[in-house]
N, C-alpha and C. Protein backbone atom coordinates (compact mmCIF):
# COMPACT_ATOMS: atom_id res chain seq x y z
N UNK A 1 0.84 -1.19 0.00
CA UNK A 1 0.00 0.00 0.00
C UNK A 1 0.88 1.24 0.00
N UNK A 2 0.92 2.32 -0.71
CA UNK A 2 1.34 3.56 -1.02
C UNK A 2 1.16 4.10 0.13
N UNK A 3 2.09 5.31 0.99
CA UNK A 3 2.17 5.79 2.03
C UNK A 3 1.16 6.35 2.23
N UNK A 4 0.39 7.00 3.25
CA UNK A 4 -0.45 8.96 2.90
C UNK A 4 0.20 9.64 3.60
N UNK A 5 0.12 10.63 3.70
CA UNK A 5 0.46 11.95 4.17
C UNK A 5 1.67 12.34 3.03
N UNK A 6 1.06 12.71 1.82
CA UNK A 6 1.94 13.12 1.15
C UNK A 6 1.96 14.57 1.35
N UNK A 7 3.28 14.98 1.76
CA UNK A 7 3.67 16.67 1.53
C UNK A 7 3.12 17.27 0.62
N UNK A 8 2.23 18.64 0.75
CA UNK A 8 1.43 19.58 0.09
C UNK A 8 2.50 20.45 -0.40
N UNK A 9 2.42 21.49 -1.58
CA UNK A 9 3.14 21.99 -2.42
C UNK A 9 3.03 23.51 -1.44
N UNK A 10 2.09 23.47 -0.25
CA UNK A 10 2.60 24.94 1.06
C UNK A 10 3.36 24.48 1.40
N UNK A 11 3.99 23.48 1.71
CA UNK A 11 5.23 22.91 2.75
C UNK A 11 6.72 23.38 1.68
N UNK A 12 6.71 23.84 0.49
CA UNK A 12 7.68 24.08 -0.63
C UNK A 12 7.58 25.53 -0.25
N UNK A 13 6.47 26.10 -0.41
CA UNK A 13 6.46 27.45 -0.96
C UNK A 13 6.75 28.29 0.05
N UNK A 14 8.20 28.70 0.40
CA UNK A 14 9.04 29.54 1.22
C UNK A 14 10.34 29.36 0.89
N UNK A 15 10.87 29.81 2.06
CA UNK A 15 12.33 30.09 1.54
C UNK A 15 13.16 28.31 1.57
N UNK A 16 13.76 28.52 0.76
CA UNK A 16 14.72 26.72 0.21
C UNK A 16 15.70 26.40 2.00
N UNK A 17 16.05 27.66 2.78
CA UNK A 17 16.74 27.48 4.00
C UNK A 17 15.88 27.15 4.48
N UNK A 18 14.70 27.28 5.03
CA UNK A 18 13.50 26.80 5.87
C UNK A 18 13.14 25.21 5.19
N UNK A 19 12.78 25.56 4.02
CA UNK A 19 12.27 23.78 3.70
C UNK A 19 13.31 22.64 3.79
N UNK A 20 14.47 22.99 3.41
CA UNK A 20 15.63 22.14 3.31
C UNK A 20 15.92 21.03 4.78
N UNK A 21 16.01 22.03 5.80
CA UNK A 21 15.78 21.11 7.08
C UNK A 21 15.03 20.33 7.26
N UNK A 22 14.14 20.61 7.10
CA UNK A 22 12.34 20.62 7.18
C UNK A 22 12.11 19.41 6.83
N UNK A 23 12.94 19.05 5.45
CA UNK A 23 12.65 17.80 4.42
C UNK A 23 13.36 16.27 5.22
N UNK A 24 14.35 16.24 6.33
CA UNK A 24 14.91 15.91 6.79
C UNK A 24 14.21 14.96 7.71
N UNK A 25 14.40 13.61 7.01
CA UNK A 25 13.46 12.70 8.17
C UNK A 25 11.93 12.25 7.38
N UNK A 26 11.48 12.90 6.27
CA UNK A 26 10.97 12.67 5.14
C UNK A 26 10.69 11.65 4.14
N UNK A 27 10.21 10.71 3.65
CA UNK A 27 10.26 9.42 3.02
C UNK A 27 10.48 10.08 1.50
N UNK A 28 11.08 9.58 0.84
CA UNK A 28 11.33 10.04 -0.67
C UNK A 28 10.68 8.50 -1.41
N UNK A 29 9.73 8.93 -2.08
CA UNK A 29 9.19 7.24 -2.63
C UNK A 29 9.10 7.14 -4.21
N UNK A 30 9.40 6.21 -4.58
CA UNK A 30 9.43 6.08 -6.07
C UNK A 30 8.78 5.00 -6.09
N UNK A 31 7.85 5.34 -7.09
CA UNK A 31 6.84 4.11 -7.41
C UNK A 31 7.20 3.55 -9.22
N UNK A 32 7.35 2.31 -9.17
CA UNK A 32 7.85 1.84 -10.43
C UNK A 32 7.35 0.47 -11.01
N UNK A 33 6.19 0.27 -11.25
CA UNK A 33 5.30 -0.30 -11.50
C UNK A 33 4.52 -0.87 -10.53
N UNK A 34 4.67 -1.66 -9.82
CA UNK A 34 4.35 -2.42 -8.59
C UNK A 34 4.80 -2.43 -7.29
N UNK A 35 6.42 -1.98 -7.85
CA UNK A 35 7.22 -1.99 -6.87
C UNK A 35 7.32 -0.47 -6.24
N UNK A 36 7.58 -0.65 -4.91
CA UNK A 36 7.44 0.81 -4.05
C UNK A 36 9.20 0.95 -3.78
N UNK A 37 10.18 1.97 -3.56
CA UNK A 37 11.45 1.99 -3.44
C UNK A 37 11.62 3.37 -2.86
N UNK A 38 11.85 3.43 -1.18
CA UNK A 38 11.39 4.30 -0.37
C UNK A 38 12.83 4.47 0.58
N UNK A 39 13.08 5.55 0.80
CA UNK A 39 14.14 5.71 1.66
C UNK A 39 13.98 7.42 2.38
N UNK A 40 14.31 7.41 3.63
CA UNK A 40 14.35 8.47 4.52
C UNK A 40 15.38 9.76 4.12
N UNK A 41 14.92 10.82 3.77
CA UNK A 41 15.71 11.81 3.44
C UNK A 41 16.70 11.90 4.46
N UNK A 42 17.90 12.25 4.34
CA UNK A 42 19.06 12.32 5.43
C UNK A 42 20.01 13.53 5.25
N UNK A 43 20.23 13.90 3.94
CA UNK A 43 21.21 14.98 3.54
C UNK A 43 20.64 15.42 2.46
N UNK A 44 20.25 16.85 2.34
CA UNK A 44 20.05 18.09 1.46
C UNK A 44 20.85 19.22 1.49
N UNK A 45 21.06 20.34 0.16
CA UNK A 45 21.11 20.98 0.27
C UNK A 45 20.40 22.27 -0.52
N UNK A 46 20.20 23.13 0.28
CA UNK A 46 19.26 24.58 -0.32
C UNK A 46 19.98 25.47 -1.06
N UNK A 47 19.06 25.79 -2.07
CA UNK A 47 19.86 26.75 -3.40
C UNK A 47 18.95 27.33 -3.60
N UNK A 48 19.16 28.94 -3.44
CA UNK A 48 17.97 30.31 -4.17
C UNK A 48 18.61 30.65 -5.69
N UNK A 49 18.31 31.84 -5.51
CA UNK A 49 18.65 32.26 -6.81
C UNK A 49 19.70 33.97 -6.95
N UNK A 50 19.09 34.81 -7.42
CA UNK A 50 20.62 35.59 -7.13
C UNK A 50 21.52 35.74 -6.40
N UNK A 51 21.27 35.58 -5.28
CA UNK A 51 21.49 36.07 -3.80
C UNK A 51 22.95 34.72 -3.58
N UNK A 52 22.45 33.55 -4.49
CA UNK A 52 23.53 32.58 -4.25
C UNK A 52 24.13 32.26 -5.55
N UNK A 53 25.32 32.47 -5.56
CA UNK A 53 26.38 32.24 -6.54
C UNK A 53 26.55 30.95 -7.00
N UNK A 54 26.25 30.05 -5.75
CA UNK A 54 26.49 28.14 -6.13
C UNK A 54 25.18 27.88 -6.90
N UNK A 55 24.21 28.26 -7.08
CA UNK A 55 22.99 28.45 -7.70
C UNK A 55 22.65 28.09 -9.21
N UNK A 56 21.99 27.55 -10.10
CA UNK A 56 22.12 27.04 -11.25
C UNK A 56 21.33 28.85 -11.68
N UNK A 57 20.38 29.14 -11.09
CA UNK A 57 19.63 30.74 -10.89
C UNK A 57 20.50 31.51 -10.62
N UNK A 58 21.33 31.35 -10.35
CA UNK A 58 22.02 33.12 -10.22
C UNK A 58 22.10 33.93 -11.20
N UNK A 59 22.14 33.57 -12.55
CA UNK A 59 22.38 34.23 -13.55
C UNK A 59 20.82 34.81 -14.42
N UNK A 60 19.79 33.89 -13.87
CA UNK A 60 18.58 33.93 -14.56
C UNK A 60 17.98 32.78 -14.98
N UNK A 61 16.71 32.69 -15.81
CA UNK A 61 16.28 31.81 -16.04
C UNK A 61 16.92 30.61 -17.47
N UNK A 62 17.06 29.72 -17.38
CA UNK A 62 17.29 29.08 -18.80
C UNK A 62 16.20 27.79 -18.89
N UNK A 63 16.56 27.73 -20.44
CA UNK A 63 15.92 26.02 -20.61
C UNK A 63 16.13 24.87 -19.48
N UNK A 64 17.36 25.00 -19.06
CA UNK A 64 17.70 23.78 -18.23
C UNK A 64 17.01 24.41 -16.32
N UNK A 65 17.35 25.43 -16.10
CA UNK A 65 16.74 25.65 -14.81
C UNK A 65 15.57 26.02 -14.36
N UNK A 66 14.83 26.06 -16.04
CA UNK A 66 13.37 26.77 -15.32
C UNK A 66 12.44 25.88 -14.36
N UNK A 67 12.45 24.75 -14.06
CA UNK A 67 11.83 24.12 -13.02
C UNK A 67 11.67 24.95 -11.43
N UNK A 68 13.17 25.63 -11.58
CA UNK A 68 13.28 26.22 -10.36
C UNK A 68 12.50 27.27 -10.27
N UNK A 69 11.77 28.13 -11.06
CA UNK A 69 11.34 29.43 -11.28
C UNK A 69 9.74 29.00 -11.24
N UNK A 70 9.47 27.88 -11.30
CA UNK A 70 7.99 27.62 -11.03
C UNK A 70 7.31 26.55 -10.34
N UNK A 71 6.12 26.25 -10.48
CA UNK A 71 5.42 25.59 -8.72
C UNK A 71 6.23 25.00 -7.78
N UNK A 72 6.54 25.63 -6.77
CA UNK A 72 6.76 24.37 -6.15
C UNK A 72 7.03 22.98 -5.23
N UNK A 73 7.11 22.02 -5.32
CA UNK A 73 7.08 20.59 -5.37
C UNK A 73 7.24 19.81 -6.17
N UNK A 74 8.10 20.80 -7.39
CA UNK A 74 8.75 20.16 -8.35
C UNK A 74 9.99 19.45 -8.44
N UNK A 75 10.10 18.40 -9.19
CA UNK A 75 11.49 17.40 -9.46
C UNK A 75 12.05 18.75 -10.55
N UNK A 76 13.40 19.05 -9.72
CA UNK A 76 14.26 19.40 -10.72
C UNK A 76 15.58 18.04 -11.03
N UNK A 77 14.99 17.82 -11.73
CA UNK A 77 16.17 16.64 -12.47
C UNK A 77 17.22 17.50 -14.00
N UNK A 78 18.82 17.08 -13.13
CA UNK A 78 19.51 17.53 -13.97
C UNK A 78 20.91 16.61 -14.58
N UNK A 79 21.23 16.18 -15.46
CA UNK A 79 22.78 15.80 -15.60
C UNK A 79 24.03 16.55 -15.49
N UNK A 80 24.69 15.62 -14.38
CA UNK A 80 25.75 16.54 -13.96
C UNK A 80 27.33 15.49 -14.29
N UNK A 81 28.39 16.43 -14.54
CA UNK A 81 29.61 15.45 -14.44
C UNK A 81 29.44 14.67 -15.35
N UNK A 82 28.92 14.55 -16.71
CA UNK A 82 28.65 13.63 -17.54
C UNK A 82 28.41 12.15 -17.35
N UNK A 83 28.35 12.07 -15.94
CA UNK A 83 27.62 10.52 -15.31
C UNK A 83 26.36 9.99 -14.45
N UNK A 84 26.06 11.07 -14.24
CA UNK A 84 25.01 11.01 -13.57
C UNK A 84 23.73 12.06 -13.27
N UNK A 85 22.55 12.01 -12.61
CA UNK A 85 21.39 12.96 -12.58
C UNK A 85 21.42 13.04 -10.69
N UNK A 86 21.32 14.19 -10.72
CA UNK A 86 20.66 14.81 -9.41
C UNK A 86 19.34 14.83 -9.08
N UNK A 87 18.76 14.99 -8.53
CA UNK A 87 17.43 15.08 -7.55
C UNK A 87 17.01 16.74 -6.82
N UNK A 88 16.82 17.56 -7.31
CA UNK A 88 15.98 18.62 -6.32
C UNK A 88 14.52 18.08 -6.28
N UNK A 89 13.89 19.31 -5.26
CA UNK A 89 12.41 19.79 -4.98
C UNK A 89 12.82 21.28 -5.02
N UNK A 90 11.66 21.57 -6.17
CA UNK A 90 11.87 23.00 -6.07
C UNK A 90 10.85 23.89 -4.95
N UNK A 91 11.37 25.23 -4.45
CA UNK A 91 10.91 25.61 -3.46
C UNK A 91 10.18 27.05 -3.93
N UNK A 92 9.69 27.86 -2.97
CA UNK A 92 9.32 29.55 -3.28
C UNK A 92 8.55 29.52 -3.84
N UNK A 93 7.85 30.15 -4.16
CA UNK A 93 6.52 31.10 -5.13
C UNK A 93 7.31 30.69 -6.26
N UNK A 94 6.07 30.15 -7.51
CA UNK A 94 6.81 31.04 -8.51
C UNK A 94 6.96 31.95 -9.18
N UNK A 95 8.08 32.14 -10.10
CA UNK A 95 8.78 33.08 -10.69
C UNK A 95 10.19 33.61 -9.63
N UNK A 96 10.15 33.08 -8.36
CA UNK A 96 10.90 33.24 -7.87
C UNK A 96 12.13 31.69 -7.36
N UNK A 97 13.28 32.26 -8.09
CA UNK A 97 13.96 30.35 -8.28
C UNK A 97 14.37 29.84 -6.67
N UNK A 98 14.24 28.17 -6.70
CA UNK A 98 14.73 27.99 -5.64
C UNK A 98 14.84 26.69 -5.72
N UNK A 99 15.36 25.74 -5.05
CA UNK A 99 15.34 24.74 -5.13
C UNK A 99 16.27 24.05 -3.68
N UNK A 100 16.21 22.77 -3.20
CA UNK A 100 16.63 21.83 -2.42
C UNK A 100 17.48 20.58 -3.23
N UNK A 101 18.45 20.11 -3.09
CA UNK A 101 19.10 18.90 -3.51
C UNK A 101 19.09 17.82 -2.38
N UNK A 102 18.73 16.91 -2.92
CA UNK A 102 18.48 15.34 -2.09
C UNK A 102 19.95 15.09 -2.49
N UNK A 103 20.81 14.83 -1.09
CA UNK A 103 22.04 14.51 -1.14
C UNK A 103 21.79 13.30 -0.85
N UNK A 104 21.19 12.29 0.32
CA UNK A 104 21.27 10.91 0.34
C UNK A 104 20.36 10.66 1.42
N UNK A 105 19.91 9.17 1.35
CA UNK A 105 18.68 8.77 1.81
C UNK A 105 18.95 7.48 2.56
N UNK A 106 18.27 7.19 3.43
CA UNK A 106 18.90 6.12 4.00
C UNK A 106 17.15 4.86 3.44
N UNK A 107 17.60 3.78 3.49
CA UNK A 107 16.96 2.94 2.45
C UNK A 107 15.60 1.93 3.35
N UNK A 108 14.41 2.32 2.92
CA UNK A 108 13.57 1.65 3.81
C UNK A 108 12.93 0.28 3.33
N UNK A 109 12.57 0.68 1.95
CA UNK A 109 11.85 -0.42 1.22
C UNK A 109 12.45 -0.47 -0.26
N UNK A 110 12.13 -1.83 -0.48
CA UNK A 110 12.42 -1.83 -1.91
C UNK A 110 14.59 -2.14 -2.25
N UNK A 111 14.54 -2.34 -0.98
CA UNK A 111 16.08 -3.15 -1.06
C UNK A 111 16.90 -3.45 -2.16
N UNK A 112 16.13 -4.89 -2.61
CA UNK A 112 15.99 -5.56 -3.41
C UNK A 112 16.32 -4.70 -5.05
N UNK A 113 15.55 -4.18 -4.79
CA UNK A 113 15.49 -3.09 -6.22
C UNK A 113 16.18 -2.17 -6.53
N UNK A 114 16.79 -1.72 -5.22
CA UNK A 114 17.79 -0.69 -5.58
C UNK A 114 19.18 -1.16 -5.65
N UNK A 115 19.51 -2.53 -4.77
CA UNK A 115 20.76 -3.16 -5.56
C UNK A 115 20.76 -3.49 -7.29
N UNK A 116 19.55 -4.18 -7.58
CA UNK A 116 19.54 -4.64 -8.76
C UNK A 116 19.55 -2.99 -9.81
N UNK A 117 19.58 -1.95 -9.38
CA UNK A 117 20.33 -0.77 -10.17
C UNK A 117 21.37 -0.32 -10.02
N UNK A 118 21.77 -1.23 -8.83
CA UNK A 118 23.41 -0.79 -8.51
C UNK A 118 24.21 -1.75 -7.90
N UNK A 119 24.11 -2.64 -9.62
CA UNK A 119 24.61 -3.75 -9.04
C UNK A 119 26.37 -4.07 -8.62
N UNK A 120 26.52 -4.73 -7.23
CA UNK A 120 27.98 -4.86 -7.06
C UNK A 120 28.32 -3.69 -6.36
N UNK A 121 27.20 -3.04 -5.37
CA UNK A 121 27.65 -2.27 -4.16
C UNK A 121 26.91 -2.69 -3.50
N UNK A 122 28.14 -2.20 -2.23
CA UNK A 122 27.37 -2.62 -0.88
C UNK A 122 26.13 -1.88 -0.44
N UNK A 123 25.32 -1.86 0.25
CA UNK A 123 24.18 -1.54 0.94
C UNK A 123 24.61 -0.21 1.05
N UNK A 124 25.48 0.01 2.11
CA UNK A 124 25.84 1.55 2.88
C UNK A 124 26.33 2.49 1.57
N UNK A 125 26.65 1.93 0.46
CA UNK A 125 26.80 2.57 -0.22
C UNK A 125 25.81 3.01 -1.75
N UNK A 126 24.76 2.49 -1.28
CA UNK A 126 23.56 2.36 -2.52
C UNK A 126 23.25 4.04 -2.72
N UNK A 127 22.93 4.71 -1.46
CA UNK A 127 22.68 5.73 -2.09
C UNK A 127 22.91 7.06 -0.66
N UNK A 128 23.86 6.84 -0.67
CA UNK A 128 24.63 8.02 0.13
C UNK A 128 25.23 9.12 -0.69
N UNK A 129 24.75 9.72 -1.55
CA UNK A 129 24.88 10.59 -2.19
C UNK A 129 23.95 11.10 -3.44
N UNK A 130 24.40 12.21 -4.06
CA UNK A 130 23.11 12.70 -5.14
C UNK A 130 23.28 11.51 -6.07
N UNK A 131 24.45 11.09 -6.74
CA UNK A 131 24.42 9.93 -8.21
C UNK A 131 24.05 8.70 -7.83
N UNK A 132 24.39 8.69 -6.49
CA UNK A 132 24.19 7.55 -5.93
C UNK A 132 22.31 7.02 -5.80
N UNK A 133 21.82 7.95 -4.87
CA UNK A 133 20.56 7.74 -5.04
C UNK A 133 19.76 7.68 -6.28
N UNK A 134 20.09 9.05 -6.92
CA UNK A 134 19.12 8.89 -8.38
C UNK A 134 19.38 7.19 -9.02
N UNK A 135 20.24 6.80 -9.09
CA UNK A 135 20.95 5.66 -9.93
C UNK A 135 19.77 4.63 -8.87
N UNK A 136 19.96 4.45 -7.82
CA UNK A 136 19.37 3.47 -6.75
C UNK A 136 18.08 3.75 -6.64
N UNK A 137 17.22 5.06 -7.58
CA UNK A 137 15.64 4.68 -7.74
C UNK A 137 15.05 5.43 -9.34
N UNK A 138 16.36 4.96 -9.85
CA UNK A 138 16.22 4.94 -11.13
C UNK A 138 15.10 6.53 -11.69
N UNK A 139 15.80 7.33 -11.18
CA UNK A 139 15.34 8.55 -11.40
C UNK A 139 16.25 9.43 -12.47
N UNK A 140 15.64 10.01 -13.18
CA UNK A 140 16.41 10.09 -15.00
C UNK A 140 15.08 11.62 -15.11
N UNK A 141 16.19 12.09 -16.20
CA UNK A 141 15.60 13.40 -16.82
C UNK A 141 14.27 12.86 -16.88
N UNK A 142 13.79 11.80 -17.44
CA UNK A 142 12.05 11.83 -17.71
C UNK A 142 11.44 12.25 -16.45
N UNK A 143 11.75 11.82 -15.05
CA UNK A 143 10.87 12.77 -14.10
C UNK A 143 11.18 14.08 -13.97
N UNK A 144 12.22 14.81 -14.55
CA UNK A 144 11.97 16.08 -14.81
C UNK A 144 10.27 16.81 -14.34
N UNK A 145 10.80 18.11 -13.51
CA UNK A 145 9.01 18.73 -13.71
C UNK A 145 7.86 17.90 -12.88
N UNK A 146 8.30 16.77 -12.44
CA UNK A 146 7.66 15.96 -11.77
C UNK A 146 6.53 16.34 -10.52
N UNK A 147 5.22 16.59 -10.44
CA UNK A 147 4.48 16.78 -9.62
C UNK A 147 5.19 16.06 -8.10
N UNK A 148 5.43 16.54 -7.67
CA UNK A 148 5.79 15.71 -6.17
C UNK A 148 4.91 15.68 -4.91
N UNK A 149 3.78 16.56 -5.32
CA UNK A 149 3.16 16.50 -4.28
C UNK A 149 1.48 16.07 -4.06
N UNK A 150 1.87 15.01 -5.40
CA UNK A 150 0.64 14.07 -5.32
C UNK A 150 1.55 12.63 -5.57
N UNK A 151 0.23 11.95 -5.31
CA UNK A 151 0.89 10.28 -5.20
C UNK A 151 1.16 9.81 -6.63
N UNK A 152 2.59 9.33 -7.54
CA UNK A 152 2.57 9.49 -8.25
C UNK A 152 4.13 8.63 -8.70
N UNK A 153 4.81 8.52 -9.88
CA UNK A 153 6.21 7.92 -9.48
C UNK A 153 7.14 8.23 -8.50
N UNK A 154 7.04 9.92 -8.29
CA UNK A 154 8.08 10.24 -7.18
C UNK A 154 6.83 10.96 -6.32
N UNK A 155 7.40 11.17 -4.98
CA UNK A 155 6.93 12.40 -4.21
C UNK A 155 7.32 11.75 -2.49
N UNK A 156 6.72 12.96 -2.08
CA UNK A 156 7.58 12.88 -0.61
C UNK A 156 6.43 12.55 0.64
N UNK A 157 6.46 11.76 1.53
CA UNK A 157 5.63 11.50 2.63
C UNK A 157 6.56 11.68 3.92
N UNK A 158 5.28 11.88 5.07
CA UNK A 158 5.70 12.32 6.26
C UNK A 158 5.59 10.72 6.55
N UNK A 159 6.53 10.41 7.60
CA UNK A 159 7.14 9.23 8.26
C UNK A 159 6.36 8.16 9.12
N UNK A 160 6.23 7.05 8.64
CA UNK A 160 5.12 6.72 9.51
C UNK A 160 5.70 6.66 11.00
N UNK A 161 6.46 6.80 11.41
CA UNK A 161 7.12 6.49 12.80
C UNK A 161 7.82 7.85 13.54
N UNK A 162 7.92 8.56 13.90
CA UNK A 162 8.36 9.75 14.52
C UNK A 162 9.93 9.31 14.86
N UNK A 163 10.74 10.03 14.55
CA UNK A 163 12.24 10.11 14.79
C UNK A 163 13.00 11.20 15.34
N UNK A 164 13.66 11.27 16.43
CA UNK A 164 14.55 12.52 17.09
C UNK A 164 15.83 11.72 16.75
N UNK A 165 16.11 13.28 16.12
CA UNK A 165 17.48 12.98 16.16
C UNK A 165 18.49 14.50 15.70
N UNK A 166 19.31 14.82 15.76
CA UNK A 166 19.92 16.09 15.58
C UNK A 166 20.26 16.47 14.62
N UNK A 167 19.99 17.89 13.74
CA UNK A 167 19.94 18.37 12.48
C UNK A 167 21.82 18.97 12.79
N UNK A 168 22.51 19.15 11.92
CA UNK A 168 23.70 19.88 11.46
C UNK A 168 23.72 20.04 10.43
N UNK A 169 25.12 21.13 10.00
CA UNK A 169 24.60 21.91 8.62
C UNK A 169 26.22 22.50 8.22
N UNK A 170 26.75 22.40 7.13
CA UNK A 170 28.22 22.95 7.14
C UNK A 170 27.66 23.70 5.88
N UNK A 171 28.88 24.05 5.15
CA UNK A 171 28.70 24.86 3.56
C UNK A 171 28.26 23.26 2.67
N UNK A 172 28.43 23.89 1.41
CA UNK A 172 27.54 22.90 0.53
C UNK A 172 28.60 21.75 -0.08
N UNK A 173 28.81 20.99 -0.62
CA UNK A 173 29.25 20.24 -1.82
C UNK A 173 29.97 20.45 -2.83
N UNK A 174 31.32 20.25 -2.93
CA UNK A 174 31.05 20.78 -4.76
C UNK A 174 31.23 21.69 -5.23
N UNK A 175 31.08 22.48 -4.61
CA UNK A 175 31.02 24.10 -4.89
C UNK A 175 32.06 24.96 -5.03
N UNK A 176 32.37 26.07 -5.55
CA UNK A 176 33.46 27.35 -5.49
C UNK A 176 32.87 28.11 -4.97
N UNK A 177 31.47 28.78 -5.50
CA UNK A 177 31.22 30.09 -4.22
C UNK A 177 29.92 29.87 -3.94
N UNK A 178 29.80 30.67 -3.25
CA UNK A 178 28.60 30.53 -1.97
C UNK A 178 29.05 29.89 -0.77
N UNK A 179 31.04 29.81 -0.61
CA UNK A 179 31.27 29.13 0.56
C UNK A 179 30.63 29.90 1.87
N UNK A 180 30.35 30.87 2.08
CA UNK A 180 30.11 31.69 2.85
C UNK A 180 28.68 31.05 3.61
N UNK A 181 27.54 30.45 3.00
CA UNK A 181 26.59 30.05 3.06
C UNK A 181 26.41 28.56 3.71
N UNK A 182 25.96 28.33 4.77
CA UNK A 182 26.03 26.96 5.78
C UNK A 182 24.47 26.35 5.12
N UNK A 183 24.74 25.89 4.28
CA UNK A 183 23.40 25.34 3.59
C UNK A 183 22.86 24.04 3.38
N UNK A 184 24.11 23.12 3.83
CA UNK A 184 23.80 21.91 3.63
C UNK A 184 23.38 21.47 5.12
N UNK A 185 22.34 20.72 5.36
CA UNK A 185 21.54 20.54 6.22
C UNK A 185 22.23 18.40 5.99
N UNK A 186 22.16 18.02 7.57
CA UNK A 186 22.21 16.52 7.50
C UNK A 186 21.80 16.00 9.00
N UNK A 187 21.31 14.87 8.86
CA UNK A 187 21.11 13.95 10.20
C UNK A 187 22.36 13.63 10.72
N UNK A 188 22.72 14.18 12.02
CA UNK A 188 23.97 13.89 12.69
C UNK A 188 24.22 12.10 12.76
N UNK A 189 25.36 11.59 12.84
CA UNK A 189 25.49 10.24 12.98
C UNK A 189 24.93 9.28 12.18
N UNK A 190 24.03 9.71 10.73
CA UNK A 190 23.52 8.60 9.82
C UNK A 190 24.41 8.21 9.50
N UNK A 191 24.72 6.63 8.97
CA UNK A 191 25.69 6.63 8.89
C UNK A 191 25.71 6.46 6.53
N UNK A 192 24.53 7.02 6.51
CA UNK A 192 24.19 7.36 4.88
C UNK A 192 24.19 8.63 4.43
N UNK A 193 24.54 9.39 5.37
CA UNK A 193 25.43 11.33 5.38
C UNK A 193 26.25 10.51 4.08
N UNK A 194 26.63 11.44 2.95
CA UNK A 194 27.47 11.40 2.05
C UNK A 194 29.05 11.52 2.82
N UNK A 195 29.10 12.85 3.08
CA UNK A 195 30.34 13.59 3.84
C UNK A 195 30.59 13.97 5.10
N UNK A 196 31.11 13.78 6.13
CA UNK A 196 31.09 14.12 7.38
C UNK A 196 32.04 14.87 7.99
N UNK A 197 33.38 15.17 7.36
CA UNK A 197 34.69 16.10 7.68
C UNK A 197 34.95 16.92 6.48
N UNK A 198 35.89 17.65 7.53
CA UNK A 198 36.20 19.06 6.82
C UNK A 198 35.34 20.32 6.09
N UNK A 199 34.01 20.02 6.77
CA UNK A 199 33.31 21.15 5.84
C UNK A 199 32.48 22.11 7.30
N UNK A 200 33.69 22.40 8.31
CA UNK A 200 33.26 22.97 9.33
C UNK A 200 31.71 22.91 9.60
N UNK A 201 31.59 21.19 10.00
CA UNK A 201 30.46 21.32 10.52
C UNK A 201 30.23 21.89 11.78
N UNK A 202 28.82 21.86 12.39
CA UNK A 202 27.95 22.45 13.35
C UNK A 202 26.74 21.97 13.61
N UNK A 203 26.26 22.01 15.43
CA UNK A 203 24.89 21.73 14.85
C UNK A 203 24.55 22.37 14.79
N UNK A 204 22.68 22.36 14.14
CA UNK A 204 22.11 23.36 13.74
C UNK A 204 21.38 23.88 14.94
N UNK A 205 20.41 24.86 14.81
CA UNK A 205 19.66 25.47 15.84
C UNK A 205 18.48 24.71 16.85
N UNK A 206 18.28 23.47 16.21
CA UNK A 206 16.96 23.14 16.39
C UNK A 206 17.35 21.18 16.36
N UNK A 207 16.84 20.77 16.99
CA UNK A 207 16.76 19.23 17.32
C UNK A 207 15.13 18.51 16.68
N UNK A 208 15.40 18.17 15.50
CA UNK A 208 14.21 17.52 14.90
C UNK A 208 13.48 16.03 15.51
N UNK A 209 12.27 16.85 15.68
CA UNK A 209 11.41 15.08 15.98
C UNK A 209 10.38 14.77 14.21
N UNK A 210 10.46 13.81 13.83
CA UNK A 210 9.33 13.41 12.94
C UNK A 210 10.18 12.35 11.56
C-alpha cells in the first residue's frame, strides 16, 4: 500500500533554507510499476537564486533551470559530471527560483530493487549521495518537472514512525562560491550522510522530531 500523508506543495512554498531542514526525516518514494522503493531523506542541500552564486539561478532563467522558477514541489532533475542525474524539490513562489538537492537517503523499502540498479555495491553505499541515489531509484531526466506533491512515481511523505534525532549543517558540496553560506543541512550520525569532515560542521539550531 502507497504511504499517505503526502507533503502539500505549502510545505515548498518559502524560503529553500527553511524547507531544506524541514525535508529531513521525510520518506522520498518512487513508485515503479508495482514496486514501491522508499528511503528516509538524510542529507540536502538549499539553493535560491541571485542572492547565491552556487545556484544554477544566479544568472537567470534558462531552458535547463526553469523548473526552479515555477510551482513548487517540483522534481528538478539535472545531468551533472557527464555521469550522472541529481534530484531537487523545487521551493518559493513562482517566478521566484529555488530549489533543495536530495544529497542521500537512507533505504527503507524496496532493497531488493535498488541493488539490482546498482549492481555490485554494498548496501551503505547504494545511495549516500546525489548519483548515488538517483541511480538506486532509477530517477532520470524523464521525471523532470515531476508533480511531487501528489501520489505518483516520485513524491515525498511524512514518516510513519516519529524520529529525534539532531539536524547539522556545514557549507555545501562541490562548490566554489557561496562558501560563505552553511546550507547543507544533514542527520547527525547517519551513517548514509554522504560527507562528514572538513566542511566545518555544526549543529544546527533546532533538534528535529518526525
Amino acid at each position: 500500500m502507497v504511504p499517505s500523508r503526502v507533503i502539500p506543495s505549502d510545505f515548498y512554498a518559502r524560503d529553500t533554507v527553511k524547507v531544506a531542514p524541514a525535508l529531513l526525516g521525510k520518506n522520498l518514494v518512487r513508485i515503479i510499476g508495482r514496486k514501491r522503493l522508499i528511503g528516509r531523506i538524510v542529507e540536502v542541500e538549499a539553493y535560491r537564486g541571485k542572492d547565491d552564486p552556487a545556484s544554477h539561478a544566479f544568472r537567470g532563467q534558462t531552458p535547463r533551470n526553469a523548473p526552479m522558477f515555477r510551482d513548487p514541489g517540483r522534481a528538478y532533475v539535472y545531468f551533472t559530471y557527464g555521469n550522472h542525474y541529481c534530484l531537487n524539490i523545487t521551493a518559493l513562489e513562482p517566478g521566484t527560483p529555488g530549489a533543495v538537492l536530495l544529497r542521500a537517503i537512507q533505504p527503507t523499502a524496496g532493497l531488493k530493487s535498488m541493488r539490482s540498479f546498482r549492481l555490485d555495491v554494498p548496501d551503505m553505499e547504494l545511495t549516500n549521495g546525489p548519483g548515488k541515489l538517483t541511480k538506486a531509484l532509477a530517477i532520470d531526466k524523464l521525471l523532470n518537472e515531476q508533480d511531487m506533491t501528489v501520489v505518483g512515481p516520485l513524491f515525498v511523505t511524512e514518516p510513519e514512525e516519529a524520529h529525534i534525532y539532531e539536524v547539522w549543517n556545514s557549507t555545501r558540496i562541490g562548490i566554489r562560491e557561496g562558501l560563505d553560506k552553511r546550507w547543507r543541512f544533514y542527520v547527525k550520525d547517519n551513517p548514509y550522510v554522504s560527507k562528514r569532515v572538513g566542511l566545518l560542521e555544526r549543529k544546527f539550531r533546532y533538534q528535529r522530531e518526525g
